[in-house]
Protein backbone atom coordinates (compact mmCIF):
# COMPACT_ATOMS: atom_id res chain seq x y z
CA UNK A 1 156.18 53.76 156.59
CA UNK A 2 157.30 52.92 160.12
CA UNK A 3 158.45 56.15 162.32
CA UNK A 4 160.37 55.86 165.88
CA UNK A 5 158.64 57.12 168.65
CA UNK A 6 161.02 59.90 169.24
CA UNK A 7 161.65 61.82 166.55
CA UNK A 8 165.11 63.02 167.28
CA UNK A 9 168.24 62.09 168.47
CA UNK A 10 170.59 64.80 170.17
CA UNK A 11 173.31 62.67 170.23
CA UNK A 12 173.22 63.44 166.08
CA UNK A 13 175.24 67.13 166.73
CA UNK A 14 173.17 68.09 163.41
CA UNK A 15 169.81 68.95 163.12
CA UNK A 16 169.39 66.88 159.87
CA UNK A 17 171.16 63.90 160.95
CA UNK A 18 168.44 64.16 164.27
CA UNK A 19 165.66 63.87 161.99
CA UNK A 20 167.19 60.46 160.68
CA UNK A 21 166.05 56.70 161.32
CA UNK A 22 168.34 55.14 163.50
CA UNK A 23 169.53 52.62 160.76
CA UNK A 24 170.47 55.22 158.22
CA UNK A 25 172.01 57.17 160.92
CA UNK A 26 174.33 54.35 162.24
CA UNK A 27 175.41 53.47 158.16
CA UNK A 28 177.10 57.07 158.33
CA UNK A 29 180.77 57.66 157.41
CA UNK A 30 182.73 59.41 160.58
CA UNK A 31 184.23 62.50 160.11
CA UNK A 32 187.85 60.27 160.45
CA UNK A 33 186.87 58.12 157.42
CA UNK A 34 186.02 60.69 154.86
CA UNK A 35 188.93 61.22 152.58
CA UNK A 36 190.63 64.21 152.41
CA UNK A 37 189.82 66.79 149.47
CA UNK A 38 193.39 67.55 147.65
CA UNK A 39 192.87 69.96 144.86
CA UNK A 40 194.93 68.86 142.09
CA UNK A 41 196.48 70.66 138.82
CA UNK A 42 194.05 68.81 136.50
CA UNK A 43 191.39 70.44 138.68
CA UNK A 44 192.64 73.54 138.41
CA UNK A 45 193.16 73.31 134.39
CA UNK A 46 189.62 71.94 133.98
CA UNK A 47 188.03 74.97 136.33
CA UNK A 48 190.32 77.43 134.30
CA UNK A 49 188.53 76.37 130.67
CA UNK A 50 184.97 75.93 131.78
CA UNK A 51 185.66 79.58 133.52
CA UNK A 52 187.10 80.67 130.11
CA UNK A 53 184.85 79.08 127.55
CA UNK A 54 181.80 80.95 129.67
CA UNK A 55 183.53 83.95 129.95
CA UNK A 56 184.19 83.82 125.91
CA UNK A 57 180.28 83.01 125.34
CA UNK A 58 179.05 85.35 127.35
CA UNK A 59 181.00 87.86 125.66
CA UNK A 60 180.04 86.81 122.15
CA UNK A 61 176.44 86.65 123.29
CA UNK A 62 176.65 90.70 124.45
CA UNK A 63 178.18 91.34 121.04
């Protein structure tokens, strides 16, 4: 496996992106690119069963 001679890069902001390869480090998505989360009703249905169904087990279980 080929290293760099430095091992970091403080130009990275993050300590984990620093401890990167140049050429995986250039391949990253800017901040401006990443797509923005939106939290949609489907989302909320599916987090409101899986929360439900768990809850139900759980009880069942203790009983």
């Amino acid at each position: 496996m080929r290293r760099s001679l430095v091992l970091t890069d403080e130009t990275a902001g993050h300590p984990f992106l620093a401890s990167l390869p140049p050429h995986i480090r250039e391949e990253a998505i800017p901040v401006q690119a990443r797509p923005k989360l939106r939290v949609t009703r489907e989302d909320i249905r599916g987090f409101a069963l899986a929360y439900v169904a768990c809850f139900v087990a759980v009880t069942v279980f203790i009983m």
